[in-house]
N, C-alpha and C. Protein backbone atom coordinates (compact mmCIF):
# COMPACT_ATOMS: atom_id res chain seq x y z
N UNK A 1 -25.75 14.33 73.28
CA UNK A 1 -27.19 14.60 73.31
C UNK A 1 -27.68 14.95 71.91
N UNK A 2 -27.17 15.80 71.29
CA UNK A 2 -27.73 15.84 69.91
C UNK A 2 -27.74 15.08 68.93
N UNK A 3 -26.09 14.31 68.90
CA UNK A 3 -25.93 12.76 68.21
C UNK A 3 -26.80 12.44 68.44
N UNK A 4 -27.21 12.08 69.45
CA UNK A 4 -28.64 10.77 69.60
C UNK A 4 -30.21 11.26 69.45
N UNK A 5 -30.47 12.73 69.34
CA UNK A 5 -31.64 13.37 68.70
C UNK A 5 -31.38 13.21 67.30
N UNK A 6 -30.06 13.74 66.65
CA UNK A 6 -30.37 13.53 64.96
C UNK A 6 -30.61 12.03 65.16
N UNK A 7 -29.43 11.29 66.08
CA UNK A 7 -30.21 9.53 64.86
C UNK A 7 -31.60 9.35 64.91
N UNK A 8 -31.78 10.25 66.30
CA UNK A 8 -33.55 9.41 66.01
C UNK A 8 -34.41 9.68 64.97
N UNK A 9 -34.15 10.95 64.91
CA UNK A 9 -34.44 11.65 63.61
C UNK A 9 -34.47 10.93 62.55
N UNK A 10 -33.14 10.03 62.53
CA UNK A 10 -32.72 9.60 60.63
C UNK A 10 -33.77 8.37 61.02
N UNK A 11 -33.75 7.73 62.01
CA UNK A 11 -34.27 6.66 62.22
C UNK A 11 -36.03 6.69 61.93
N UNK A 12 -36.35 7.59 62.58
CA UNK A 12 -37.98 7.68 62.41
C UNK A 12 -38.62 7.49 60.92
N UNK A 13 -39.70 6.84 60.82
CA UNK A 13 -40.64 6.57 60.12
C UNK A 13 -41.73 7.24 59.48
N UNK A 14 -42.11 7.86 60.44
CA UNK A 14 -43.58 8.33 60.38
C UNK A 14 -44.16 8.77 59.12
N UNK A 15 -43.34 9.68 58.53
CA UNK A 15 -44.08 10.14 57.71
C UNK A 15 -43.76 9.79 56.01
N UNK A 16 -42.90 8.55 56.57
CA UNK A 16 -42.33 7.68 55.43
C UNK A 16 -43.09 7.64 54.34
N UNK A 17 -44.48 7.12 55.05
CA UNK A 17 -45.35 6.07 54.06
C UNK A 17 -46.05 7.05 53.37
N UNK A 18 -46.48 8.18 53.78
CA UNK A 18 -47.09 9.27 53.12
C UNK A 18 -46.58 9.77 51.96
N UNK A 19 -45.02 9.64 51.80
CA UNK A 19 -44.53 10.39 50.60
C UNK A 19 -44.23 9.07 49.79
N UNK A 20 -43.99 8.00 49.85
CA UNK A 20 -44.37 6.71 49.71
C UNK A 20 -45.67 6.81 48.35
N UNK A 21 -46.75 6.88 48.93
CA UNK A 21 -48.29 6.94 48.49
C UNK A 21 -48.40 8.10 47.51
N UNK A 22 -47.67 9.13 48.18
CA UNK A 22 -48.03 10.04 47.21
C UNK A 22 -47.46 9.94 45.82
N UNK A 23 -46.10 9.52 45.92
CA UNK A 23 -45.42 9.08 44.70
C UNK A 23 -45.79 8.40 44.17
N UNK A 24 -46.41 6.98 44.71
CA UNK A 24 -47.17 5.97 44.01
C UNK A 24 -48.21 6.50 43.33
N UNK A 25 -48.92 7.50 43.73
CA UNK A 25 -50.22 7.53 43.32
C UNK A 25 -50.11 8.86 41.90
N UNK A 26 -48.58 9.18 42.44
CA UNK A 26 -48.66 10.21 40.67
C UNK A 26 -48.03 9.34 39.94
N UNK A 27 -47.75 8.83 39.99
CA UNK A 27 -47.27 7.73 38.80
C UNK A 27 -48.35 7.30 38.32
N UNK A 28 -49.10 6.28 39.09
CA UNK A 28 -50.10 5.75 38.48
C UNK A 28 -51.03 7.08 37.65
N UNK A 29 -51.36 7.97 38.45
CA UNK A 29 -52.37 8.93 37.44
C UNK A 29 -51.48 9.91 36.15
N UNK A 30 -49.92 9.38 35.98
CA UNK A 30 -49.37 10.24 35.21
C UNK A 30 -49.34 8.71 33.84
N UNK A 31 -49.07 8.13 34.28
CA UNK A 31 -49.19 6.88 33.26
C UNK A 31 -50.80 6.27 32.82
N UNK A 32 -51.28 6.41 33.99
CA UNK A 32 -53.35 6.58 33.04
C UNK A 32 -53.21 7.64 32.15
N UNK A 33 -53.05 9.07 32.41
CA UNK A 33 -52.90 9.82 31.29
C UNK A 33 -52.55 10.10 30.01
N UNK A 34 -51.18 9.56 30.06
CA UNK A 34 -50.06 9.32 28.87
C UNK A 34 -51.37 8.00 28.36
N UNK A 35 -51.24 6.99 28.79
CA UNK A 35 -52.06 5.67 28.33
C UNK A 35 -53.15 5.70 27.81
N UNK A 36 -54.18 6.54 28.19
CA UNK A 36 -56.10 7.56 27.64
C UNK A 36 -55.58 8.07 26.91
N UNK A 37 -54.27 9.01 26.75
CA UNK A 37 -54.14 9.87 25.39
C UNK A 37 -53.67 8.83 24.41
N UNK A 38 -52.87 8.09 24.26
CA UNK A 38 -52.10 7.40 23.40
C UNK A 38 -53.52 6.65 22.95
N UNK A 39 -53.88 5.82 23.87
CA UNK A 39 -55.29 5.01 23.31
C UNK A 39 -56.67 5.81 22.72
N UNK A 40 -56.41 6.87 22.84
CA UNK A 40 -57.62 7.75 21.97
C UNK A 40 -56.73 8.33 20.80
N UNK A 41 -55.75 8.23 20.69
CA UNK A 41 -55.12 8.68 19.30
C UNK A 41 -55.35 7.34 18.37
N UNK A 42 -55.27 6.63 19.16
CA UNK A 42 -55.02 5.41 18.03
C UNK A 42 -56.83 4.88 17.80
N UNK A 43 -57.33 5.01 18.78
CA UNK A 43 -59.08 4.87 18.62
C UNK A 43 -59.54 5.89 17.21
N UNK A 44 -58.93 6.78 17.17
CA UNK A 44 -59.24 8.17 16.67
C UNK A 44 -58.97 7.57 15.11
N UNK A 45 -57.76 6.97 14.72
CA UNK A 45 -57.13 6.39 13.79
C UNK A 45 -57.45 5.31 13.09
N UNK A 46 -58.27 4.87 14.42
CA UNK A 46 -58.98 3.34 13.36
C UNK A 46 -60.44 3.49 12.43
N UNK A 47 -61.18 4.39 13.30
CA UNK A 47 -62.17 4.84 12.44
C UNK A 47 -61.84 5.53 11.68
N UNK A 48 -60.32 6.07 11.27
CA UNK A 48 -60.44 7.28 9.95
C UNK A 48 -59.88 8.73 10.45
N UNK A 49 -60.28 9.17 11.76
CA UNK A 49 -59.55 10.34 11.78
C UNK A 49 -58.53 10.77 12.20
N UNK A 50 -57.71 11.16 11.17
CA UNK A 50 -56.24 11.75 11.56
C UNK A 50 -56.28 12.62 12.35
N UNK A 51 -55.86 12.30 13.69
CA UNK A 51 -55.21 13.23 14.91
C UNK A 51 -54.27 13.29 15.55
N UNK A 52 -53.53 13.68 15.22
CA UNK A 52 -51.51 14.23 15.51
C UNK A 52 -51.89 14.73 17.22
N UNK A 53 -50.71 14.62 18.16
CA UNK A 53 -50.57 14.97 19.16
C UNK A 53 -50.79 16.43 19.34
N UNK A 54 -49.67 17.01 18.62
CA UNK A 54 -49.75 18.37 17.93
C UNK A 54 -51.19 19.22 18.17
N UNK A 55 -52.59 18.12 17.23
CA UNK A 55 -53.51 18.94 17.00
C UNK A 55 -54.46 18.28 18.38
N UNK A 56 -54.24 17.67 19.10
CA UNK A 56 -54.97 17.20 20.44
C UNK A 56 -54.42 18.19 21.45
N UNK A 57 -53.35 18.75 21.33
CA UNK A 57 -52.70 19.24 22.51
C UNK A 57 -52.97 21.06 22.19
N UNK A 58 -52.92 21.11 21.22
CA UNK A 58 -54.31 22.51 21.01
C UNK A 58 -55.29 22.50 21.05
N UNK A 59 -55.65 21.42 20.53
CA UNK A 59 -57.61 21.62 20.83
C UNK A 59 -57.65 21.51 22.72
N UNK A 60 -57.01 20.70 23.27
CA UNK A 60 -57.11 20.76 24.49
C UNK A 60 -56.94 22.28 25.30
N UNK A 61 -55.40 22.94 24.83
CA UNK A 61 -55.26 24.11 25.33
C UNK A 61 -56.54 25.37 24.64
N UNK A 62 -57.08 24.94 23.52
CA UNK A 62 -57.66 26.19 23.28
C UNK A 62 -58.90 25.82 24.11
N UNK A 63 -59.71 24.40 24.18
CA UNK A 63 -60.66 24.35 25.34
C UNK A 63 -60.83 24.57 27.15
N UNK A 64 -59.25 24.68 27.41
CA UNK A 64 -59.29 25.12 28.94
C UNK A 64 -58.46 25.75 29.52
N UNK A 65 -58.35 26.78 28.05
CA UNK A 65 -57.42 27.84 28.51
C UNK A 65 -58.37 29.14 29.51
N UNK A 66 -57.60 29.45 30.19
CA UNK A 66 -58.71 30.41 31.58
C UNK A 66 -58.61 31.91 30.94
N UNK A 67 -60.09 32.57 30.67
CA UNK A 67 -59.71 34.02 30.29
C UNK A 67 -59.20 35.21 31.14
């Protein structure tokens, strides 16, 4: 009786697709991110201004840091 409750267990689906999606969907918004930053460093660079990761990733923390 319990053998055949765990398989059903291993067997079931349901909530497959949900963690599925969710993974999909931080990837995609973790690689837009990385991709907007990289492409505004180099935007930043063609007109002239030097901006290091370094100094983006402070100006960011000093703009939304919580008091």
């Amino acid at each position: 009786m319990m053998k055949q409750l765990l398989i059903e267990f291993i067997k079931d689906e349901a909530g497959q697709s949900i963690v599925e999606y969710t993974l999909l969907l931080t990837l995609i918004g973790a690689t837009s991110v990385f991709m907007l930053t990289v492409m505004g460093l180099s935007v930043s660079r063609m007109i002239g201004v030097n901006v290091t990761i370094e100094d983006y990733t402070l100006w960011a923390y000093e703009k939304f840091k919580t008091k």
